[in-house]
N, C-alpha and C. Protein backbone atom coordinates (compact mmCIF):
# COMPACT_ATOMS: atom_id res chain seq x y z
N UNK A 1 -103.41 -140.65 117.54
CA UNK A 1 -104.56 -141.18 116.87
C UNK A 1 -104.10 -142.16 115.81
N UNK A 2 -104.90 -143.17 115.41
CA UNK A 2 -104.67 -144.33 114.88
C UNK A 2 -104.64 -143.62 113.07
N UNK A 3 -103.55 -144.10 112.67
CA UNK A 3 -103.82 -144.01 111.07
C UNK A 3 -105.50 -144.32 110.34
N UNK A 4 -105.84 -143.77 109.46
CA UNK A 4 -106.69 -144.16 109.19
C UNK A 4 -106.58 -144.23 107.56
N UNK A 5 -106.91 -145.30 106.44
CA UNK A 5 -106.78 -145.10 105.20
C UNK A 5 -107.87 -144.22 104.90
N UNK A 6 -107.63 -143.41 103.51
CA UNK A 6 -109.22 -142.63 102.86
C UNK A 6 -109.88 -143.19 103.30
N UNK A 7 -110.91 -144.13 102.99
CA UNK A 7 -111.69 -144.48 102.84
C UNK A 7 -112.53 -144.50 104.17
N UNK A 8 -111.72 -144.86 104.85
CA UNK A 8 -112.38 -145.43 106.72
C UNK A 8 -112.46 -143.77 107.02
N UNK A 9 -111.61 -143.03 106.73
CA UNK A 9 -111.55 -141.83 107.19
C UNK A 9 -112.86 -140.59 106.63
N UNK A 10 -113.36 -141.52 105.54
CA UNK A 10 -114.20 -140.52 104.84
C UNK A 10 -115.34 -140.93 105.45
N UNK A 11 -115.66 -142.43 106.06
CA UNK A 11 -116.65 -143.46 106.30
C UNK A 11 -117.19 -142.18 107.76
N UNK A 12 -115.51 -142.24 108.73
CA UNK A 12 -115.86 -141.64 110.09
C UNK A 12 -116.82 -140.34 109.91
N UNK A 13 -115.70 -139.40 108.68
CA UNK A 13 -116.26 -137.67 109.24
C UNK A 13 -117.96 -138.37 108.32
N UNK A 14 -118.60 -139.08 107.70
CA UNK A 14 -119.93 -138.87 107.26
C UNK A 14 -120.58 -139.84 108.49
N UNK A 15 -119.87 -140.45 109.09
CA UNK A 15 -120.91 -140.99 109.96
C UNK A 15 -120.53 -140.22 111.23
N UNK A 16 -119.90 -139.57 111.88
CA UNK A 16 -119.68 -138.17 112.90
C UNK A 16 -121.36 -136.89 112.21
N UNK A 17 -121.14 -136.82 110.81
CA UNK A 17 -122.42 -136.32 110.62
C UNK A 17 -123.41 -136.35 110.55
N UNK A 18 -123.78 -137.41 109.90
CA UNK A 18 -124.95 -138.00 110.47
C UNK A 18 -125.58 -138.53 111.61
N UNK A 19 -124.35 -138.88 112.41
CA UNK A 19 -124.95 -138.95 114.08
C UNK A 19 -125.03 -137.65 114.43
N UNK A 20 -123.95 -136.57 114.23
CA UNK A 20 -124.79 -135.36 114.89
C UNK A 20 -126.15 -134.76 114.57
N UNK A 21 -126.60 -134.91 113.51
CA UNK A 21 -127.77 -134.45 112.50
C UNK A 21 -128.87 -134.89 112.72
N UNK A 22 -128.73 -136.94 113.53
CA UNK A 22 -129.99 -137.12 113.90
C UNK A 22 -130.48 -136.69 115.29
N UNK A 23 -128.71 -136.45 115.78
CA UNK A 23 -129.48 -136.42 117.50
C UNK A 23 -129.08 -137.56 118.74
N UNK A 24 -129.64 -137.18 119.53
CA UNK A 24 -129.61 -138.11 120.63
C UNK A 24 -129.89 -139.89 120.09
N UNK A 25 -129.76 -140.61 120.72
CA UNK A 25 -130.25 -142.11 120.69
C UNK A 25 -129.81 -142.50 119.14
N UNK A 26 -129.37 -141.84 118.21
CA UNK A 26 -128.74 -142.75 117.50
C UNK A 26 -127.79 -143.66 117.22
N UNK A 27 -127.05 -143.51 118.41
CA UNK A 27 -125.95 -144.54 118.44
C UNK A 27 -126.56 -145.88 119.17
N UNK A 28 -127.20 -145.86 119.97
CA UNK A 28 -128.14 -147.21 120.27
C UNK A 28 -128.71 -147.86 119.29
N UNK A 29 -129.75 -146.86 118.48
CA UNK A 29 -130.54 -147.30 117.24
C UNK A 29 -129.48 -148.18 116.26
N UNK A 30 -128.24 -147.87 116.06
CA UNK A 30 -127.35 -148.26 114.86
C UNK A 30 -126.96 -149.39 115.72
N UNK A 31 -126.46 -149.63 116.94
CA UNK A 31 -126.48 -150.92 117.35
C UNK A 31 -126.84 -151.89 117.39
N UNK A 32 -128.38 -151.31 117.79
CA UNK A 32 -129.82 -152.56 117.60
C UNK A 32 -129.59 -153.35 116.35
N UNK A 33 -130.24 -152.06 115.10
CA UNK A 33 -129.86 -151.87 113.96
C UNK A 33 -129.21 -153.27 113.37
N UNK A 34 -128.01 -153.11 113.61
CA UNK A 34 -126.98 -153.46 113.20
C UNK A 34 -126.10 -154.81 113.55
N UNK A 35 -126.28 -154.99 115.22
CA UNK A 35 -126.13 -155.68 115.98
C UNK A 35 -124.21 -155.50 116.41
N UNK A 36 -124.00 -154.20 116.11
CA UNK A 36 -122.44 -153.82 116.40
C UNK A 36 -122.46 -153.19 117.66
N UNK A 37 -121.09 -153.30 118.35
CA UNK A 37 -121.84 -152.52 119.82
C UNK A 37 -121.46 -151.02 120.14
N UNK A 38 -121.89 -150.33 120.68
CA UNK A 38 -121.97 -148.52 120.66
C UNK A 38 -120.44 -148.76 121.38
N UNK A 39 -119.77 -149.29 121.68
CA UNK A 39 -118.35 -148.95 121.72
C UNK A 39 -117.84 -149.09 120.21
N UNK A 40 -117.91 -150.07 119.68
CA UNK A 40 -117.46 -149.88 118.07
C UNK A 40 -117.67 -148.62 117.84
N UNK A 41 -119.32 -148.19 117.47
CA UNK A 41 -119.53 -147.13 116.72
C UNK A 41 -119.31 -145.64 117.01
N UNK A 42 -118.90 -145.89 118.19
CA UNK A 42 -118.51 -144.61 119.15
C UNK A 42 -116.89 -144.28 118.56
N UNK A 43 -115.77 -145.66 118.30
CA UNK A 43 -114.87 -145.61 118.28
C UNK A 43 -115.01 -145.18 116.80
N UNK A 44 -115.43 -145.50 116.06
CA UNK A 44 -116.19 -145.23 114.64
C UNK A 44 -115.92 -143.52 114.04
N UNK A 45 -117.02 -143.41 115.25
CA UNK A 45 -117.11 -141.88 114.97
C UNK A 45 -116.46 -141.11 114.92
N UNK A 46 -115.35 -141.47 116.21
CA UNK A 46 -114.00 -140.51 116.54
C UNK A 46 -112.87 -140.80 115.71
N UNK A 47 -113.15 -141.77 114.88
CA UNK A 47 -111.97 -141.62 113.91
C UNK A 47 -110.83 -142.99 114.51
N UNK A 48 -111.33 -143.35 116.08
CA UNK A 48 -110.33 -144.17 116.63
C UNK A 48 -109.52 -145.43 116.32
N UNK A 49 -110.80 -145.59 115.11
CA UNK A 49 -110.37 -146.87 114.37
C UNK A 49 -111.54 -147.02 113.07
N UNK A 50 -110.62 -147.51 112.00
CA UNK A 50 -111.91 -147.62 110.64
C UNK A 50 -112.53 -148.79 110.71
N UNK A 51 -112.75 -149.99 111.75
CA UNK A 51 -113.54 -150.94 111.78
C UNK A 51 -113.13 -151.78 110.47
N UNK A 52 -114.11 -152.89 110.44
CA UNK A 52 -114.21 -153.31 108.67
C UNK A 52 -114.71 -152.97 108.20
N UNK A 53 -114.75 -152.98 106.89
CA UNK A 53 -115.61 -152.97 105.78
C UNK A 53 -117.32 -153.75 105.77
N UNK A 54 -117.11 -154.64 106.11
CA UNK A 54 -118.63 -154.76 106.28
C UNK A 54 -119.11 -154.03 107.40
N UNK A 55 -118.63 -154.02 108.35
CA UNK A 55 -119.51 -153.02 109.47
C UNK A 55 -119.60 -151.68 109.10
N UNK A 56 -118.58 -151.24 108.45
CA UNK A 56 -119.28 -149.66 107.98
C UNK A 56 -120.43 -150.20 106.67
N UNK A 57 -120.36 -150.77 106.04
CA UNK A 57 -121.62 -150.42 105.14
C UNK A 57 -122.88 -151.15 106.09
N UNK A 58 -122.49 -151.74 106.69
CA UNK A 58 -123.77 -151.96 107.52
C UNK A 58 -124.46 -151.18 108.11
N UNK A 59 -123.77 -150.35 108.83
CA UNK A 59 -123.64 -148.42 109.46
C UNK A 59 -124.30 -147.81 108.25
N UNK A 60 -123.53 -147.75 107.20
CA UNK A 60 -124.53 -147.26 106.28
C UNK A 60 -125.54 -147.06 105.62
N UNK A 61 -125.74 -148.89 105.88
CA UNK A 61 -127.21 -148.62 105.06
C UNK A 61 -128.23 -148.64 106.27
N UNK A 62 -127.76 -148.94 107.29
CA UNK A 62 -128.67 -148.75 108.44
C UNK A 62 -129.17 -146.95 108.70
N UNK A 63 -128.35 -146.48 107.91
CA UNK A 63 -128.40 -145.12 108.26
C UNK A 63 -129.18 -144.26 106.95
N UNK A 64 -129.69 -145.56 105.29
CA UNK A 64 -130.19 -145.19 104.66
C UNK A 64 -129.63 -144.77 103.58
N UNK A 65 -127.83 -145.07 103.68
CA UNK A 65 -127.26 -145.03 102.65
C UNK A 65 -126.64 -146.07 101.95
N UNK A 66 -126.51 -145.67 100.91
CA UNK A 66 -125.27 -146.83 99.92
C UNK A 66 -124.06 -146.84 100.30
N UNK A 67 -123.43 -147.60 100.35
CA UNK A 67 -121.70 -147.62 100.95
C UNK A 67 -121.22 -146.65 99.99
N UNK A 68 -121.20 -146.34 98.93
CA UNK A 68 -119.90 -145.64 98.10
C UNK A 68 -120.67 -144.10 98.13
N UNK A 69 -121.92 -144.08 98.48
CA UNK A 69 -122.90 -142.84 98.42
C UNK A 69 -122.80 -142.04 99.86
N UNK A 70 -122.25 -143.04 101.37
CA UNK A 70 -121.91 -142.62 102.16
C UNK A 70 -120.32 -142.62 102.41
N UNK A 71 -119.47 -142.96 101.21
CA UNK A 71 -118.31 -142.55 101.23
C UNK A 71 -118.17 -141.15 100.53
N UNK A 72 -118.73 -141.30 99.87
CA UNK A 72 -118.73 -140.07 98.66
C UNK A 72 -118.87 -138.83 99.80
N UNK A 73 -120.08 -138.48 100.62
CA UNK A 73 -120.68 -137.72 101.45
C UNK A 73 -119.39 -137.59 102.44
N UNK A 74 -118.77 -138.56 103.15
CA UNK A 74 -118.16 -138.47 103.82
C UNK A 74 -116.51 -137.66 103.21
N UNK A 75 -116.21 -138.11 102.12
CA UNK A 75 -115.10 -137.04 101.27
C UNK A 75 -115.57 -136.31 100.79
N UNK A 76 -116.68 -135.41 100.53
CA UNK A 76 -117.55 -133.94 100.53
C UNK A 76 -116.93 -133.32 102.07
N UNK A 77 -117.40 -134.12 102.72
CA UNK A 77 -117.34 -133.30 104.19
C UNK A 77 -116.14 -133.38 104.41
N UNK A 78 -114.96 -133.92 104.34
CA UNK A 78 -113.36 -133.73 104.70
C UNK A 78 -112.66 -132.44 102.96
N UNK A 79 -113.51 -132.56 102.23
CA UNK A 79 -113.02 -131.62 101.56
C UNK A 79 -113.47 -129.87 102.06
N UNK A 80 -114.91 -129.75 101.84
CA UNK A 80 -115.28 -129.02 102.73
C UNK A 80 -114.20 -128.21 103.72
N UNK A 81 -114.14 -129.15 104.75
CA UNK A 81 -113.38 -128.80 106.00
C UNK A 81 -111.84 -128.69 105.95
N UNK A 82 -111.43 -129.21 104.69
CA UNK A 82 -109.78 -128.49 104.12
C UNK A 82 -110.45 -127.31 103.33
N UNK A 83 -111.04 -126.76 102.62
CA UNK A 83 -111.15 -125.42 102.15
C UNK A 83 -111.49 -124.61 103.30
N UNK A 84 -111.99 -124.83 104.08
CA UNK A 84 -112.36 -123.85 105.39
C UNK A 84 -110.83 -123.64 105.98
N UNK A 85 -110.26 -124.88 106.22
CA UNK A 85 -109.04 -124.47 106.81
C UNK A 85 -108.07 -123.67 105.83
N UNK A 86 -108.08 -123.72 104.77
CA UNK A 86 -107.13 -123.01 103.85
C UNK A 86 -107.86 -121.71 103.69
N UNK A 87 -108.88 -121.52 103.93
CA UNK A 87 -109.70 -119.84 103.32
C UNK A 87 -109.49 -119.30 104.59
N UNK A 88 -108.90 -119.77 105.94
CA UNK A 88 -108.47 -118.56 107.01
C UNK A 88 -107.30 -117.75 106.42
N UNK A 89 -107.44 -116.80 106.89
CA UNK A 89 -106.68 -115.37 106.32
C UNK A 89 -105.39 -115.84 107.29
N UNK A 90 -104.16 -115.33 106.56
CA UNK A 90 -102.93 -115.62 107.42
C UNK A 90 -103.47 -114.47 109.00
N UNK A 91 -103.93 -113.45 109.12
CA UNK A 91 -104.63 -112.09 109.80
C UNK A 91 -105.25 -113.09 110.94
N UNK A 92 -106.34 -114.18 110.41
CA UNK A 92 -106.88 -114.86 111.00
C UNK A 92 -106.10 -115.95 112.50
N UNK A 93 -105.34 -116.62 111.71
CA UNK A 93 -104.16 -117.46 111.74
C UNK A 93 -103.33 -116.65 113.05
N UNK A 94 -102.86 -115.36 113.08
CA UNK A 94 -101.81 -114.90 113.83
C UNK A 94 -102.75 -114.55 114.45
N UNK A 95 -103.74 -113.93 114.86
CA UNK A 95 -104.30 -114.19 115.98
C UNK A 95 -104.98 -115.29 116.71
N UNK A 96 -104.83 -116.19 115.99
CA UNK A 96 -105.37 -117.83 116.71
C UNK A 96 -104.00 -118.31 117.63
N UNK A 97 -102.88 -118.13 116.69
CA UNK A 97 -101.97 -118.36 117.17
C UNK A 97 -101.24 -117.62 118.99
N UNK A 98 -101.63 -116.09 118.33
CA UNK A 98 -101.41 -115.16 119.59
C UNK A 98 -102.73 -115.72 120.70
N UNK A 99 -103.50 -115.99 120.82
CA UNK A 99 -104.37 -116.48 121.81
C UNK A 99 -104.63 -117.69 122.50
N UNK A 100 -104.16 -118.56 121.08
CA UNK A 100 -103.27 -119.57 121.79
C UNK A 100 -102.01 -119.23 122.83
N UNK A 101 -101.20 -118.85 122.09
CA UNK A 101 -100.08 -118.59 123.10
C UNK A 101 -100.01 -118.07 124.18
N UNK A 102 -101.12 -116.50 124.69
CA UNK A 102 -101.82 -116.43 125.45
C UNK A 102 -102.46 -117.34 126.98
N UNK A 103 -103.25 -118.26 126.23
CA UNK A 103 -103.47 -119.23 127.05
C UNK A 103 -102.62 -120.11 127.43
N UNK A 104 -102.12 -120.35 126.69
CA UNK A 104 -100.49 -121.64 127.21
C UNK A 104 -99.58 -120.53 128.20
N UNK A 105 -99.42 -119.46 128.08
CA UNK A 105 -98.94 -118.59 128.94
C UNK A 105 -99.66 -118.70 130.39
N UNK A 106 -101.05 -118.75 130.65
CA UNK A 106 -101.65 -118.22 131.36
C UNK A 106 -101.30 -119.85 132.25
N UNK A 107 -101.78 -121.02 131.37
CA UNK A 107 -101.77 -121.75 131.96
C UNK A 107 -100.10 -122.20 132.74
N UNK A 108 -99.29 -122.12 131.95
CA UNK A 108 -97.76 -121.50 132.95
C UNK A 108 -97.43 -121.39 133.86
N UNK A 109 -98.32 -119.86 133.85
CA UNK A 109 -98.53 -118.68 135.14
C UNK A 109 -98.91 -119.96 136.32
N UNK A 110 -100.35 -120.09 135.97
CA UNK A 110 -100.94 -120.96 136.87
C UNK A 110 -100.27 -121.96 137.42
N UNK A 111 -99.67 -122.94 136.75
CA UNK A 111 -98.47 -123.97 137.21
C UNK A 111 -97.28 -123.64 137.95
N UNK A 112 -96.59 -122.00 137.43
CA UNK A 112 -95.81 -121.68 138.11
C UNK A 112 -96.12 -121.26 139.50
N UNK A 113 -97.15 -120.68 139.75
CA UNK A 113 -98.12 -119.82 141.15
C UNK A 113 -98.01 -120.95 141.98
N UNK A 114 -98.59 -122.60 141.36
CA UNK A 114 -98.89 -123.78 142.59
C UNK A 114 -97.39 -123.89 142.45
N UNK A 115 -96.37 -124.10 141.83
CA UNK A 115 -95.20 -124.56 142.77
C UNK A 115 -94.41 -123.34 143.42
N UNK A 116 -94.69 -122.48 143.10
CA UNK A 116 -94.35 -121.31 144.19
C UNK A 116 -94.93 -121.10 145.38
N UNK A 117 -96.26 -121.74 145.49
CA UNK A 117 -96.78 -122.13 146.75
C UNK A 117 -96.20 -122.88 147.53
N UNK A 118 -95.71 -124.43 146.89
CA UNK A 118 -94.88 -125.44 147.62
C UNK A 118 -93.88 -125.18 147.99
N UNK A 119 -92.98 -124.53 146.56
CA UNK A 119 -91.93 -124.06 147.37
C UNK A 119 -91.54 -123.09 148.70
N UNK A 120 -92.68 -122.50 148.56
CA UNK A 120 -92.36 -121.64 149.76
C UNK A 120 -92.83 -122.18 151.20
N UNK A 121 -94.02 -123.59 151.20
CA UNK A 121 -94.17 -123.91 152.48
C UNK A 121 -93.04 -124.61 152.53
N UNK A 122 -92.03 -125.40 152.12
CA UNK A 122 -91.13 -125.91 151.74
C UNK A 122 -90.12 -125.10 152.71
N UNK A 123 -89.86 -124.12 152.11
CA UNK A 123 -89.35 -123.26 152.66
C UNK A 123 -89.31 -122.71 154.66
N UNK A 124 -90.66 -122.49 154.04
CA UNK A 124 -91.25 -122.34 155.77
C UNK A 124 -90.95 -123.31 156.87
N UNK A 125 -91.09 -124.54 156.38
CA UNK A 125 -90.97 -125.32 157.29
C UNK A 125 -89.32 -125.55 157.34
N UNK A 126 -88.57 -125.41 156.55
CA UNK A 126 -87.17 -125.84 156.30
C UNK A 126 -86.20 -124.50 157.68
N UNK A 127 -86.76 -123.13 157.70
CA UNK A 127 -86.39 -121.98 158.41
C UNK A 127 -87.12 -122.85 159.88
N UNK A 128 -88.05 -123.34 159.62
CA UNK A 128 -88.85 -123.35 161.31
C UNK A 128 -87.93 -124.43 161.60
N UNK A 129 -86.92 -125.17 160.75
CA UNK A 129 -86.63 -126.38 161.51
C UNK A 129 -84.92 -125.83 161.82
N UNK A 130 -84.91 -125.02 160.61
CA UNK A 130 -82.81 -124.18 161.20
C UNK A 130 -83.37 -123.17 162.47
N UNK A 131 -84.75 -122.68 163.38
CA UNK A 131 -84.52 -122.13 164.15
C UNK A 131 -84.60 -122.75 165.11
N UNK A 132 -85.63 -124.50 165.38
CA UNK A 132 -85.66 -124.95 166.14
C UNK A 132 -83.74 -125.61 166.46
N UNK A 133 -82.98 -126.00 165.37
CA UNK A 133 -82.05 -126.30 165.41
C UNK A 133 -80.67 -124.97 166.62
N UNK A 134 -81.34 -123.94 165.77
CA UNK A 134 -80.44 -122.81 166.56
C UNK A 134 -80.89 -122.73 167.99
N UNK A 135 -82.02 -122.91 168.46
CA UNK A 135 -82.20 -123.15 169.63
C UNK A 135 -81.59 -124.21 170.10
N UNK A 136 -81.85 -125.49 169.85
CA UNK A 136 -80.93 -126.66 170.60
C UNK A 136 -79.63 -126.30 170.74
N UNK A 137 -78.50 -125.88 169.54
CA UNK A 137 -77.22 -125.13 169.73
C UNK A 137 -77.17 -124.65 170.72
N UNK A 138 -78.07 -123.22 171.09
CA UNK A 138 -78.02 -122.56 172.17
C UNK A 138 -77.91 -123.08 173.23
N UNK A 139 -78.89 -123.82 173.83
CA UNK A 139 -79.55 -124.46 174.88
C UNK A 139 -77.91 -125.84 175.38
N UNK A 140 -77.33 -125.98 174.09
CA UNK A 140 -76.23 -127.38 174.56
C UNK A 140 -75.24 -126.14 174.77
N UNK A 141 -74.71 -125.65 174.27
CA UNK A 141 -73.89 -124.32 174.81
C UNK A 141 -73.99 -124.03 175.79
N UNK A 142 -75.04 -123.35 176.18
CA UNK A 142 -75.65 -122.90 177.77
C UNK A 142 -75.12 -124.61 178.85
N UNK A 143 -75.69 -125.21 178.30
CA UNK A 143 -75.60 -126.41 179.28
C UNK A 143 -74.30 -126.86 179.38
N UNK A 144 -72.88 -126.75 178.44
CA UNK A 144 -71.72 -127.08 177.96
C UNK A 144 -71.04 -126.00 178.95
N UNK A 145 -71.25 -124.78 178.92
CA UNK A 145 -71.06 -123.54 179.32
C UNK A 145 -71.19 -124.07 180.89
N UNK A 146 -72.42 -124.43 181.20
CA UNK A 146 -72.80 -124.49 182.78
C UNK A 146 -71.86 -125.50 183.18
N UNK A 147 -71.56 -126.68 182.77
CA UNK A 147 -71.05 -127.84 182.95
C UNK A 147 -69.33 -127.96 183.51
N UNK A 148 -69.03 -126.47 182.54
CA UNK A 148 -67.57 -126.28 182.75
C UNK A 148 -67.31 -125.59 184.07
N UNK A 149 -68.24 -124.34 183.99
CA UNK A 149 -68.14 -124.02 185.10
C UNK A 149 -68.25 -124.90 186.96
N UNK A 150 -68.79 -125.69 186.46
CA UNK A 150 -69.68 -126.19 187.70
C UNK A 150 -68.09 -127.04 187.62
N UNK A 151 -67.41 -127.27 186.51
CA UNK A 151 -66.19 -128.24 186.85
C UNK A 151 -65.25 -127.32 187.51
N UNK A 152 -64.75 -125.93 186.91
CA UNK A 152 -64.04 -125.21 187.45
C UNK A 152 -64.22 -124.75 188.95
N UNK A 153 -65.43 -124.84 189.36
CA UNK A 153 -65.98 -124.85 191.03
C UNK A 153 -65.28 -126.00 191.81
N UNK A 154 -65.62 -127.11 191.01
CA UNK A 154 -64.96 -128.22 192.20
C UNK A 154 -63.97 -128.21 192.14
């Protein structure tokens, strides 16, 4: 993910909130709006990039705020969301962790199961081709075998 300075970064998480808050069709509306295009503001939202400075306060006040009043809001909400992450209990934490690990296990498993599949048709076919092989052996033997004899006759 792209660096982002404060500021663009505080711009994203308050405008990530306020688009979730109004709902559907607001990212069109801020386009119209605005005349920026819903790939910008999409990229906006996700943090993918802080745009300029005039296009976020344009975002902003299209959205009914003041630029430094929707920065402000927007570093409320990234503070917020560092005290949430610091008030998990270490208790909390080791089991996020254990269930994580869990799943990365499982998914493993799963990865290991499909190439144990391959390997073994792999396999299968590799035996079907040393028996078709042991047969030809046989069969030139037999015929090597017959050949001598039929010489020792004449």
């Amino acid at each position: 993910m792209k660096y982002l300075d404060d500021e663009a970064r505080f711009f994203c998480a308050a405008l990530l909130s306020e688009m979730a808050a109004r709902g559907r069709g607001i990212q069109k509306e801020l386009a119209r709006k605005t005349g920026i295009s819903t790939g910008l503001i999409c990229d906006l939202r996700s943090g993918r990039t802080g745009g300029s400075r005039e296009k976020r306060q344009a975002l902003a006040e299209a959205l009914g705020y003041g630029y430094e009043e929707f920065i402000a809001k927007g570093r409320e909400l990234e503070r917020k969301k560092l005290r949430a992450q610091v008030a998990n209990s270490p208790e909390e934490d080791r089991e996020k962790k254990i269930r994580r690990t869990i799943r990365n296990l499982r998914l493993r498993l799963e990865k290991f199961r499909c190439e144990a599949s391959v390997l073994a048709e792999k396999l299968v076919a590799m035996q079907e081709k040393h028996i078709a092989a042991q047969e030809e052996i046989i069969r030139l033997s037999q015929e090597l075998a017959s050949l001598r004899w039929s010489k020792l006759d004449s």
